[in-house]
Protein backbone atom coordinates (compact mmCIF):
# COMPACT_ATOMS: atom_id res chain seq x y z
CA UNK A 1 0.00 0.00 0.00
CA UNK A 2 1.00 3.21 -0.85
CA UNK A 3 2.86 5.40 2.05
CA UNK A 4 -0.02 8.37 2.65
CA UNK A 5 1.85 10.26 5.06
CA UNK A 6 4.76 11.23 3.32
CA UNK A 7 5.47 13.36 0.87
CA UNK A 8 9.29 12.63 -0.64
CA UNK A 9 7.98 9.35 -2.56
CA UNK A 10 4.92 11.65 -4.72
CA UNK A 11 7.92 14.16 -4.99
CA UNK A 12 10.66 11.48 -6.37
CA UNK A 13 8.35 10.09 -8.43
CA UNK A 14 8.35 12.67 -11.33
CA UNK A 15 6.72 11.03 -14.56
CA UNK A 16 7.79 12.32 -17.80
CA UNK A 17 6.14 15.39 -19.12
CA UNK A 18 2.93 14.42 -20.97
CA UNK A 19 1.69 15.77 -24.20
CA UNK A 20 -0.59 18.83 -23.97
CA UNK A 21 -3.62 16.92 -24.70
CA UNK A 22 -3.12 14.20 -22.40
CA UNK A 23 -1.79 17.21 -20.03
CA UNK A 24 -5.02 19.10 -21.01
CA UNK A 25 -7.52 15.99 -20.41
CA UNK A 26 -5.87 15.23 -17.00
CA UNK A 27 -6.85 18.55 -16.13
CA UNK A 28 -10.32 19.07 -17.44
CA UNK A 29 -12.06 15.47 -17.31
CA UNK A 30 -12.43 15.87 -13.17
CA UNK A 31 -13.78 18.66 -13.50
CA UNK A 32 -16.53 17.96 -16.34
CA UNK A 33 -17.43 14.68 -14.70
CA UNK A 34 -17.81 15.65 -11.38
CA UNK A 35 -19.62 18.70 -12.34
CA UNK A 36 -21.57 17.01 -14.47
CA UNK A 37 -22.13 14.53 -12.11
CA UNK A 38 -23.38 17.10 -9.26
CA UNK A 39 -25.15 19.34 -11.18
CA UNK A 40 -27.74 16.26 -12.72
CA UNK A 41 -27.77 15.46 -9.11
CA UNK A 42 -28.68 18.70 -7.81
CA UNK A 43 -31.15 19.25 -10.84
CA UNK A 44 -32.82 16.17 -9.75
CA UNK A 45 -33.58 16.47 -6.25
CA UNK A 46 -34.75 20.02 -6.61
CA UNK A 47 -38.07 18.72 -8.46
CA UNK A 48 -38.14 15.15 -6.12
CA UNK A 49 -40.81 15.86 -3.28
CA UNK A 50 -39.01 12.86 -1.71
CA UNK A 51 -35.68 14.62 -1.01
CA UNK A 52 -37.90 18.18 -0.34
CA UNK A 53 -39.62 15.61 2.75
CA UNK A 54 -39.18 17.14 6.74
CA UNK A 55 -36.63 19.80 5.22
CA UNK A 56 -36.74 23.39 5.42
CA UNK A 57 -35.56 24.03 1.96
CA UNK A 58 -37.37 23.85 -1.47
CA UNK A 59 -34.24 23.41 -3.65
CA UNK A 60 -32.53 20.55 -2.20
CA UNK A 61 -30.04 19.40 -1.17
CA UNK A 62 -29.01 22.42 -0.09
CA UNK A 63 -30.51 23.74 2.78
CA UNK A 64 -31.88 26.47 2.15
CA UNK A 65 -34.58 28.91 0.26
CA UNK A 66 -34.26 29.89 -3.35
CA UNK A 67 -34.32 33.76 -3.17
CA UNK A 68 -32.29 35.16 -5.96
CA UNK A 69 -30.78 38.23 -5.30
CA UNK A 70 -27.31 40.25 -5.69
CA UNK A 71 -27.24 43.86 -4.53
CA UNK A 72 -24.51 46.33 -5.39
CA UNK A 73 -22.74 45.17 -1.86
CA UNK A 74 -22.11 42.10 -4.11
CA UNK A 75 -19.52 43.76 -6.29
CA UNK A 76 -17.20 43.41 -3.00
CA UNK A 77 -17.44 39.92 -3.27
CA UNK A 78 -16.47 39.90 -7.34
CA UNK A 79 -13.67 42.50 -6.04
CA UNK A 80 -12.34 39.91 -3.19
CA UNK A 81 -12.57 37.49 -5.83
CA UNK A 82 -10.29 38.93 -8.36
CA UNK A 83 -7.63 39.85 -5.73
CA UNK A 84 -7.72 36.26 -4.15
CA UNK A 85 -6.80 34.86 -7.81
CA UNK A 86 -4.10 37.35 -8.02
CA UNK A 87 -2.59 36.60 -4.45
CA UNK A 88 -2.71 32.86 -5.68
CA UNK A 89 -1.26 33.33 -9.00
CA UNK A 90 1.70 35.81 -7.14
CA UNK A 91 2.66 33.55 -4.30
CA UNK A 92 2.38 30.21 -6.51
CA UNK A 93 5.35 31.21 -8.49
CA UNK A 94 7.35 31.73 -5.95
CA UNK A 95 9.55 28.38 -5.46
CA UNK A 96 9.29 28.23 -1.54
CA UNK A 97 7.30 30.97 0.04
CA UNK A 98 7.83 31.17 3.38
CA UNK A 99 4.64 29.64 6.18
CA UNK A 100 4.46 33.55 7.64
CA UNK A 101 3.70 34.97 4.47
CA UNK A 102 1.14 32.25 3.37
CA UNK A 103 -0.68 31.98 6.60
CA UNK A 104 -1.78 35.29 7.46
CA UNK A 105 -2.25 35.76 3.45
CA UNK A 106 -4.83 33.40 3.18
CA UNK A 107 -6.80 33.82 6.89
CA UNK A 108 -7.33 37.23 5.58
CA UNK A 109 -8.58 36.15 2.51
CA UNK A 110 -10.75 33.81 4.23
CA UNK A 111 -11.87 36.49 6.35
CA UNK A 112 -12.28 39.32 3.96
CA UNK A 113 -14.38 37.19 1.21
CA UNK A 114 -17.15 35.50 4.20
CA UNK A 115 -17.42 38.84 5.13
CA UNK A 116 -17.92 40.34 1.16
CA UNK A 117 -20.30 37.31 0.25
CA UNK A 118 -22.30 37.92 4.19
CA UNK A 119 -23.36 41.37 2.49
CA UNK A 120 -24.17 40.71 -1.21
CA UNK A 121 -28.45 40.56 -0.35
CA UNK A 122 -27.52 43.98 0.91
CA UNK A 123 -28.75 42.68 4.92
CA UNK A 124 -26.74 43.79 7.15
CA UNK A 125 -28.21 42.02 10.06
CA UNK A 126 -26.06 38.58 8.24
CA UNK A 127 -22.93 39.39 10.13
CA UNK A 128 -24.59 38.90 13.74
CA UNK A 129 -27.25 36.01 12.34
CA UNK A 130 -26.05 33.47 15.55
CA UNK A 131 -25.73 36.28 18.18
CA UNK A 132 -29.11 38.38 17.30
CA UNK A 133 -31.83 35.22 17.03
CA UNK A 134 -32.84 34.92 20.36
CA UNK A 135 -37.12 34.22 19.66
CA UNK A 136 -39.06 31.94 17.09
CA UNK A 137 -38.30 28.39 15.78
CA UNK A 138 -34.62 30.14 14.51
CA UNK A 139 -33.78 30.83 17.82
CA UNK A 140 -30.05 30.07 18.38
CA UNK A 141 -27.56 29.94 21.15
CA UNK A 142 -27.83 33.20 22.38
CA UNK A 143 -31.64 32.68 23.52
CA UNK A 144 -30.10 30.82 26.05
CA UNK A 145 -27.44 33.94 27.43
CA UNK A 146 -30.01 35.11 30.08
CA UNK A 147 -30.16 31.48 31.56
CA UNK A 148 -26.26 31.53 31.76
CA UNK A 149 -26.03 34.10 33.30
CA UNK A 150 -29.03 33.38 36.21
CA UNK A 151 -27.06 29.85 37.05
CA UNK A 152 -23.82 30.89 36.27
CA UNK A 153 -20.94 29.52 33.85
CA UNK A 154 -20.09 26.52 35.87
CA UNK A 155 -24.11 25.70 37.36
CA UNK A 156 -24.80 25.82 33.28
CA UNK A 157 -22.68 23.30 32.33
CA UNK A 158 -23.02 21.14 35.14
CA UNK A 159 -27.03 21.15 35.29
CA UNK A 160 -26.41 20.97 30.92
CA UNK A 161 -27.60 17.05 30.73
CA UNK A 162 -30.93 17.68 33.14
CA UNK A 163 -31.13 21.59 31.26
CA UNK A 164 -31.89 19.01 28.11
CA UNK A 165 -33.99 17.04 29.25
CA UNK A 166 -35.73 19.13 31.33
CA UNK A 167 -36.71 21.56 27.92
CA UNK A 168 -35.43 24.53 29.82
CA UNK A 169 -33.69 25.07 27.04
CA UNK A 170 -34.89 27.44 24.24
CA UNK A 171 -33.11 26.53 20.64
CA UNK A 172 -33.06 23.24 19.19
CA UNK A 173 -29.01 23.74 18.72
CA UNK A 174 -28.99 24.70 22.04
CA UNK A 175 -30.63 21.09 23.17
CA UNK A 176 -28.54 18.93 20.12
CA UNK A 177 -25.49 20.50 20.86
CA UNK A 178 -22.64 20.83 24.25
CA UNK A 179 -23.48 23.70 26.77
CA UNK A 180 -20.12 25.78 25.26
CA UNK A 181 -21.60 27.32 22.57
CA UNK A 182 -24.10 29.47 24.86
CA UNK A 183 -20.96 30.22 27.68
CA UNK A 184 -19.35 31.85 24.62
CA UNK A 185 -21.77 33.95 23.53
CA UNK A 186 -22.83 34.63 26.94
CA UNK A 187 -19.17 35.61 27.69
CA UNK A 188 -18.65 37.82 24.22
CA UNK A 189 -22.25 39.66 25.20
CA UNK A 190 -20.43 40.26 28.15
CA UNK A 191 -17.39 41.99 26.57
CA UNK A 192 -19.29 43.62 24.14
CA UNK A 193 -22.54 44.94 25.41
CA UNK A 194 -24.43 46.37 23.13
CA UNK A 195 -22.39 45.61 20.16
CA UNK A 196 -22.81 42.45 18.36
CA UNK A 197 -20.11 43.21 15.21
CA UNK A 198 -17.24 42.61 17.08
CA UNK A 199 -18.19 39.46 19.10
CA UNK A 200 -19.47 38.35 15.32
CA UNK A 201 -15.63 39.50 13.84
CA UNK A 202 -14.16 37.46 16.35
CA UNK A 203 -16.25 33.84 16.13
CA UNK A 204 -15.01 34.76 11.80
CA UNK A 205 -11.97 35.09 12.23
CA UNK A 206 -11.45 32.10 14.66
CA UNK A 207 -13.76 30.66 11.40
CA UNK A 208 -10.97 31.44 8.76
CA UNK A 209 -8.33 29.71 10.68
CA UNK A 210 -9.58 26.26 9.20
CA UNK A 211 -7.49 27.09 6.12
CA UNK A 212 -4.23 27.02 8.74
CA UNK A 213 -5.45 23.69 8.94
CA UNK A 214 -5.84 22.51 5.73
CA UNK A 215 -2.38 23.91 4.95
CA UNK A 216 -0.62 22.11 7.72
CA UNK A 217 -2.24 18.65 6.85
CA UNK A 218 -1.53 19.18 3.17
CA UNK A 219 1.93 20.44 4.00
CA UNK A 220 2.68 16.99 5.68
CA UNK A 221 1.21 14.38 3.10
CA UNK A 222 2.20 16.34 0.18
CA UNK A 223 4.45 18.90 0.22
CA UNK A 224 4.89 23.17 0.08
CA UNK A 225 3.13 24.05 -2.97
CA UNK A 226 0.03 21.05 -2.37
CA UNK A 227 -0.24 23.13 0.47
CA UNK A 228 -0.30 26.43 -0.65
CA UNK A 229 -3.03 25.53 -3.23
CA UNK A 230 -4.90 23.72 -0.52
CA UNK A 231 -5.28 26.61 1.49
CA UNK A 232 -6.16 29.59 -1.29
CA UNK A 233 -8.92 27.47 -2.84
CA UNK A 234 -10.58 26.24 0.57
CA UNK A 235 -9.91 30.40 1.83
CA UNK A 236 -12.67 31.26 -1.26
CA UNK A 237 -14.89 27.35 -0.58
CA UNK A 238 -18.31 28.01 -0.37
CA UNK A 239 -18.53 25.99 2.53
CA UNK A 240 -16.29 28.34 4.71
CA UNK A 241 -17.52 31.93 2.96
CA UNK A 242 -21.08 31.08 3.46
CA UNK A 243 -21.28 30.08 6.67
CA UNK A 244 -18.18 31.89 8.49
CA UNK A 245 -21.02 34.53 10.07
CA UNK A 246 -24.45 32.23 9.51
CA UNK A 247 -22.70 29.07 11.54
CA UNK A 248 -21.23 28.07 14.76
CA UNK A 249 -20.49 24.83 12.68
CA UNK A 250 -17.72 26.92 10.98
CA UNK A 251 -15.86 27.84 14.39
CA UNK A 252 -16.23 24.04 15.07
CA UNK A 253 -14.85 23.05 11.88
CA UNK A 254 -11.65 25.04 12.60
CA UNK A 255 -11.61 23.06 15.82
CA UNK A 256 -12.02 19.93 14.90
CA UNK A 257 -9.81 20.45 11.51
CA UNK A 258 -7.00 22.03 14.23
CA UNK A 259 -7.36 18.67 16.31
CA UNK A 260 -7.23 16.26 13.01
CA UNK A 261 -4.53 18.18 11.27
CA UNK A 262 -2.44 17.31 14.95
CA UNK A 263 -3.54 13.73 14.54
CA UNK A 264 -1.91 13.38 11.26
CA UNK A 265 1.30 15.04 12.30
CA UNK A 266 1.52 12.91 15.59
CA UNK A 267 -0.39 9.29 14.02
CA UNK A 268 1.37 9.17 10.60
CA UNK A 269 5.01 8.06 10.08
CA UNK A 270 7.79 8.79 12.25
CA UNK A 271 5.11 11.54 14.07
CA UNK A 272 5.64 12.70 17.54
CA UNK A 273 4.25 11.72 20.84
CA UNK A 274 3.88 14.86 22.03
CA UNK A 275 2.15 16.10 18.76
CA UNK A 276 -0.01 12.97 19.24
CA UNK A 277 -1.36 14.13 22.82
CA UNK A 278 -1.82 17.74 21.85
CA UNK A 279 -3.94 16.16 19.06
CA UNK A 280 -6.17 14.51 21.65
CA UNK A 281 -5.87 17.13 23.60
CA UNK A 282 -7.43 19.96 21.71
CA UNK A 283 -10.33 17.13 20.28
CA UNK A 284 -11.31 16.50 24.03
CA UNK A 285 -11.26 20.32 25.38
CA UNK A 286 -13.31 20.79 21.46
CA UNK A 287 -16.14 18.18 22.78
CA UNK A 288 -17.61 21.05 24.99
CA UNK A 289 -18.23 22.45 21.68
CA UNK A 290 -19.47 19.90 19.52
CA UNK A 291 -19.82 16.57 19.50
CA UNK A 292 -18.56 16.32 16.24
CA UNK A 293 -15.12 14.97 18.45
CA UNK A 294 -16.51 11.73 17.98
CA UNK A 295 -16.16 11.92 13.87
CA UNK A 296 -12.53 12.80 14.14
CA UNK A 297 -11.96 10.42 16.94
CA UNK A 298 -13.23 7.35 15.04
CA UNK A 299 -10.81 9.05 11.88
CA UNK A 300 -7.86 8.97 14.16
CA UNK A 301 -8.50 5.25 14.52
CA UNK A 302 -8.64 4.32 11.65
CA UNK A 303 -5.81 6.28 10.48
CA UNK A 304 -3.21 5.27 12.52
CA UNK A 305 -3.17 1.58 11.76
CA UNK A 306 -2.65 2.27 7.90
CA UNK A 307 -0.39 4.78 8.41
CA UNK A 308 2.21 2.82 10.66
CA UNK A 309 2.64 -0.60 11.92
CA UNK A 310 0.18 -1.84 14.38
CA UNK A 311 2.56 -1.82 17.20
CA UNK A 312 3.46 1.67 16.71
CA UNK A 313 -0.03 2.78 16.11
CA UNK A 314 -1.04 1.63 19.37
CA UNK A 315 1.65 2.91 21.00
CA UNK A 316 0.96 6.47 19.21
CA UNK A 317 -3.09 6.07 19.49
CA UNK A 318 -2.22 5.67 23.55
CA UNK A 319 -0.81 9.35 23.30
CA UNK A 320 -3.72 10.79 21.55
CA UNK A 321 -6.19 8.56 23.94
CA UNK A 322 -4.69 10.21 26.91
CA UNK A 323 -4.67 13.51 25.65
CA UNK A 324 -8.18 13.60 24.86
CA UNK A 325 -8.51 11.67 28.94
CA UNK A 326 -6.65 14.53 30.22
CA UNK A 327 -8.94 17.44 28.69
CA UNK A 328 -11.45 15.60 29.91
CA UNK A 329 -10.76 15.82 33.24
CA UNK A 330 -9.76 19.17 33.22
CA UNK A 331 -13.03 19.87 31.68
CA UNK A 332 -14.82 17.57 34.70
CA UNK A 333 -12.75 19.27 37.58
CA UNK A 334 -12.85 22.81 36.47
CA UNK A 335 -16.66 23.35 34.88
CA UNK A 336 -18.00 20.28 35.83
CA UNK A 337 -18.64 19.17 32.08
CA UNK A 338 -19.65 15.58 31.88
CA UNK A 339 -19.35 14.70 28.12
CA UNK A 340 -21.30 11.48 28.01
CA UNK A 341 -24.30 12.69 29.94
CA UNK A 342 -24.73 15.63 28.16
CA UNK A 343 -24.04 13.43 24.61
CA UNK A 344 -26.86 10.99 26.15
CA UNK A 345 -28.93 13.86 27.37
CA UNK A 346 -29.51 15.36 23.62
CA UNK A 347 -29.69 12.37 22.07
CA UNK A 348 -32.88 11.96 23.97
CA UNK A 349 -34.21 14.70 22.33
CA UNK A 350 -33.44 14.63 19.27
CA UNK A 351 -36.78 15.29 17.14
CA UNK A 352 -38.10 12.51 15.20
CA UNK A 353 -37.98 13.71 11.24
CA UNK A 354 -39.57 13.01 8.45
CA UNK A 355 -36.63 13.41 6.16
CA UNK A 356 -35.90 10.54 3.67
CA UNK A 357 -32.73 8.87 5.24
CA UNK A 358 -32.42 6.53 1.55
CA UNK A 359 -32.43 10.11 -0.44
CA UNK A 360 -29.67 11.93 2.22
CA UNK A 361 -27.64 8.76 2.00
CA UNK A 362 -26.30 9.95 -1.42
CA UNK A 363 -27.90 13.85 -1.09
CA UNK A 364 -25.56 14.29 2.32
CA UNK A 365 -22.18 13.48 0.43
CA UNK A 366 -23.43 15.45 -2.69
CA UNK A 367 -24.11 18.79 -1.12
CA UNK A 368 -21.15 18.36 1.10
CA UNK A 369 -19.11 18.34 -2.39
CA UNK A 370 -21.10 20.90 -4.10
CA UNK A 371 -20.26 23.59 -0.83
CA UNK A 372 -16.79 22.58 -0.93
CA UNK A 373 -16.34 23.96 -4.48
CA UNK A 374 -16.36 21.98 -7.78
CA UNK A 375 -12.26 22.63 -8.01
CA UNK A 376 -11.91 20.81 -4.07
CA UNK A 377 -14.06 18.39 -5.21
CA UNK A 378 -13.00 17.15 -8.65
CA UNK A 379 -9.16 16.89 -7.65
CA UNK A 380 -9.81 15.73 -4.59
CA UNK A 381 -11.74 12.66 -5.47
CA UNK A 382 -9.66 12.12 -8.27
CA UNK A 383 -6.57 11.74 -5.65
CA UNK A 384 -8.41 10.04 -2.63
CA UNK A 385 -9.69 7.07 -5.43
CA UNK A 386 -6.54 6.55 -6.71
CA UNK A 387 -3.75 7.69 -4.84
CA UNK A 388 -5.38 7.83 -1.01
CA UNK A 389 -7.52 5.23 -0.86
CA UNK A 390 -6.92 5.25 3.28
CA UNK A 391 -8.53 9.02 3.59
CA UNK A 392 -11.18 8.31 1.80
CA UNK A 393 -11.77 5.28 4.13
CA UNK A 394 -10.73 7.01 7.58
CA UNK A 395 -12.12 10.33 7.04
CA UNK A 396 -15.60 9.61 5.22
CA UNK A 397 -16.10 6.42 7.34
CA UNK A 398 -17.22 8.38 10.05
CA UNK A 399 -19.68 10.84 7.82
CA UNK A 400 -21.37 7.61 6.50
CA UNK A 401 -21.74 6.11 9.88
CA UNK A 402 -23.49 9.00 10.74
CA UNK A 403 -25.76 8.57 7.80
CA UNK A 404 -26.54 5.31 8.37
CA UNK A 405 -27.05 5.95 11.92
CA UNK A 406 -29.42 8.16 11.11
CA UNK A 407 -27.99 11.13 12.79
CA UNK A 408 -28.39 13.86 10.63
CA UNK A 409 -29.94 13.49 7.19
CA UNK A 410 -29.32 17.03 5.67
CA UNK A 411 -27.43 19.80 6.47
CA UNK A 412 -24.30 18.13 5.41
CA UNK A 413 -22.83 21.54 4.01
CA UNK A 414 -22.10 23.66 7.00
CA UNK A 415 -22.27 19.95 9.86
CA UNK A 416 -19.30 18.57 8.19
CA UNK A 417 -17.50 21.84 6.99
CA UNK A 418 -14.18 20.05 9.25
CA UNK A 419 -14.04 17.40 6.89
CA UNK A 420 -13.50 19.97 3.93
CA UNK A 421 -9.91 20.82 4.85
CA UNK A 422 -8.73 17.06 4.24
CA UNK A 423 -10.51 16.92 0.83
CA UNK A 424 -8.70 20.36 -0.04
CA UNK A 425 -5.34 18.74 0.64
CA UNK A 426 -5.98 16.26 -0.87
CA UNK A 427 -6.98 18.32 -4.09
CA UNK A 428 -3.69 20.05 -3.79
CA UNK A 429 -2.02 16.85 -3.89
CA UNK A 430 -3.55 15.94 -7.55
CA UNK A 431 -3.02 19.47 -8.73
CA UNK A 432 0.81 19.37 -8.03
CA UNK A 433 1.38 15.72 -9.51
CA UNK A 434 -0.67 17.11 -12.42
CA UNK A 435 1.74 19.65 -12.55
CA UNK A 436 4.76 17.52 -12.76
CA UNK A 437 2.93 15.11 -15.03
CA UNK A 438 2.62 17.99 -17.52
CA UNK A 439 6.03 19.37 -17.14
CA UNK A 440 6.13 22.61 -15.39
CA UNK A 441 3.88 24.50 -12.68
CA UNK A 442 0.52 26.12 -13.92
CA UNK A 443 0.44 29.18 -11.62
CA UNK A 444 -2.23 30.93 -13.76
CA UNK A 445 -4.22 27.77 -13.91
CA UNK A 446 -3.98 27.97 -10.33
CA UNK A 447 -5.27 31.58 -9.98
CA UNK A 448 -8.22 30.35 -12.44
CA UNK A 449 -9.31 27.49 -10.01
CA UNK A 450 -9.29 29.77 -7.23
CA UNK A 451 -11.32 32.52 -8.82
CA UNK A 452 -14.01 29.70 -10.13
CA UNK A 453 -14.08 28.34 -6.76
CA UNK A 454 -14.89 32.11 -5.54
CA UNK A 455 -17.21 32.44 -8.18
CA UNK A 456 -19.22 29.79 -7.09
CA UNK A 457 -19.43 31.02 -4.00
CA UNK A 458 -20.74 33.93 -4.94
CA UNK A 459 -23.49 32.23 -6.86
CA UNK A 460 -24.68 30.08 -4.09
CA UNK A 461 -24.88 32.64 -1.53
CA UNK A 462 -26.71 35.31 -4.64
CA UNK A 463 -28.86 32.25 -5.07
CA UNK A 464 -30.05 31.36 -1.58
CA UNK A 465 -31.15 31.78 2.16
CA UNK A 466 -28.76 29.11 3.36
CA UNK A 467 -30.61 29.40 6.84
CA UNK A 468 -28.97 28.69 10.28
């Protein structure tokens, strides 16, 4: 089996240069057939009252209302759009640009474009969506601030599992979810009274880190440049831009993303102990968050034992184990957080749906794809069949567990926006062997994939409510 967790071997590897149409079809048949592909899918569903069943949405599978409309605040988004294609086809002929140039590069990028596609329906109110519903059936977290604050941080947490099941609590997130969401916004309320922009800035920006992610796990299976492409064309995803002011499930992504990019560092060949435990240990302080901790636990799993010998994986699983034991604790001792009675507690009230699980088993995957940008997508499945078989194993595994389970049919775009960073390396990774297949880097091609990816970003958002 191919070595996934190192990068020399793809490097070393060079083929000879292929012709330019051979170049040329390598480059353009993922694309068409995956676009192809999603687009007769998408077509499909939006006229099949099956897949329309229990959902809020009337063009599915996205989630979300069809309400066309692009305002002149939208010609920031075509602006951020240009300049991101720029910045990519700049840095990407650079041989080696340096990780402190890159980084803060693209997190701005990030940043700057959720916050140019968050205005183009010319509604303001979209930058503080989470922190301002507080009444109705689209209550969120922050309904639940004043009930914080009467019990206090550590009383809120603690009670959390009879808080459930008790219906004190007001949003269905609230209820599905860990009691840290609410302690955050209750604590950025707090700090800013009064002022919901800057608590809203913050929870974005701690959004756009994902793409530090995505460059850090595509840095170690594939190289410098996989990861520089990686992280421009998930900084313009749809995924991320949509939902980096609509979501929490884009500051969990940047957890959880943060937690698996450690995991491959520490699990994969001749990785670290200590980069091992500081994996587990940011997934296991992240559960008060989401638990989502159990996807990229189950990942971690599975990921070690192909990536090193079974002795070794143990040995390195051990470290992550008793990271993830250790935050825990802390998390026990010092807020009284008990994970598996508040897990157990909201799985008791989950609301029975009337969604169509058979339709979501293919709709969840296909949405996820379509919000992580046809460029992601195409490249990325092209290089998981062939060339990283044990990703696509490890890392969707989990996400079709949970549909079989039953656990949430729908909503796949913005629930399993931390699985979008591995699928962007991974993309990377084809785009740089296609490179060397055809004989020299392709920076403008780059720049062109990153401003279609932004494109289609734009288009969703112009194109839809997305909701929640």
């Amino acid at each position: 089996m191919t070595d996934v967790t190192n990068a020399e071997p793809e490097a070393a590897q060079a083929p000879e240069p292929q012709s330019w149409l051979r170049s040329a079809r390598g480059f353009l048949l993922p694309l068409v057939v995956v676009g192809v592909g999603l687009a007769v899918f998408d077509g499909v569903s939006a006229k099949n009252p099956v897949a329309r069943r229990g959902i809020g949405a009337n063009r599915t599978p996205i989630y979300g209302y069809w309400t066309p409309s692009f305002t002149r605040w939208g010609i920031a988004a075509v602006v951020a759009a240009a300049i991101a294609g720029l910045l990519a086809f700049a840095l990407s002929r650079i041989e080696s640009p340096r990780k402190r140039l890159i980084l803060p590069v693209v997190v701005g990028l990030c940043l700057s474009f959720g916050t140019s596609l968050a205005i183009i329906h010319g509604n303001p109110r979209e930058f503080v969506g989470p922190l301002a519903r507080v009444k109705g059936g689209y209550a969120d977290y922050a309904a639940e601030v004043p009930l914080v604050r009467q019990l206090g941080i550590r009383t809120f947490i603690k009670d959390h599992p009879k808080l459930v099941r008790g219906h004190r609590l007001i949003s269905v997130h609230s209820r599905t979810h860990p009691p840290g969401p609410e302690v955050v916004v209750s604590i950025l309320k707090k700090i800013f009274p009064g002022h919901l922009i800057p608590a809203a800035l913050i929870l974005a920006f701690i959004s756009s880190l994902v793409v530090v992610a995505a460059y850090f796990i595509a840095l170690r299976v594939a190289g410098e440049r996989a990861a520089l492409i990686a992280a421009f064309l998930l900084a313009v995803a749809p995924a991320p831009g949509v939902f980096i002011f609509l979501s929490f499930d884009a500051v969990y992504a940047t957890l959880l993303a943060g937690s698996a990019a450690l995991a491959v560092w520490g699990l994969s060949k001749n990785g670290r102990p200590l980069v091992a435990f500081l994996g587990g240990l940011v997934l296991g302080l992240s559960s008060i968050m989401t638990y989502a901790v159990l996807f990229v636990g189950l990942f971690a799993l599975i990921y070690a034992f192909f990536a090193r010998p079974w002795k070794e994986a143990i040995r390195s699983l051990a470290y992550f184990a008793l990271g993830g034991i250790v935050a825990l604790l802390v998390l026990r001792v010092a807020l009284g957080y008990d994970f598996i009675a508040s897990y157990r507690a909201s799985l008791f009230v989950v609301p029975h749906t009337k969604r169509s699980y058979l339709y979501w088993i293919f709709g969840n995957p296909a949405v996820w794809l379509t919000f992580a940008g046809l460029p992601i997508a195409a490249f990325a499945l092209r290089d998981l069949f062939f060339k990283r078989p044990v990703w696509l194993l490890a890392f969707l595994t989990p996400l079709l567990v949970a549909d079989l389970t039953k656990i949430f049919p729908g909503e796949t775009e913005r629930i399993g926006q931390f699985a979008t960073p591995f699928i962007a390396a991974a993309a990377g990774a084809a785009l740089v062997r296609w490179e060397t297949a055809s004989g020299r880097k392709r920076p403008l091609l780059i720049a062109l994939l990153v401003v279609f990816t932004a494109s289609q970003a734009i288009v969703l958002q112009a194109l839809f409510n997305t909701i929640w």
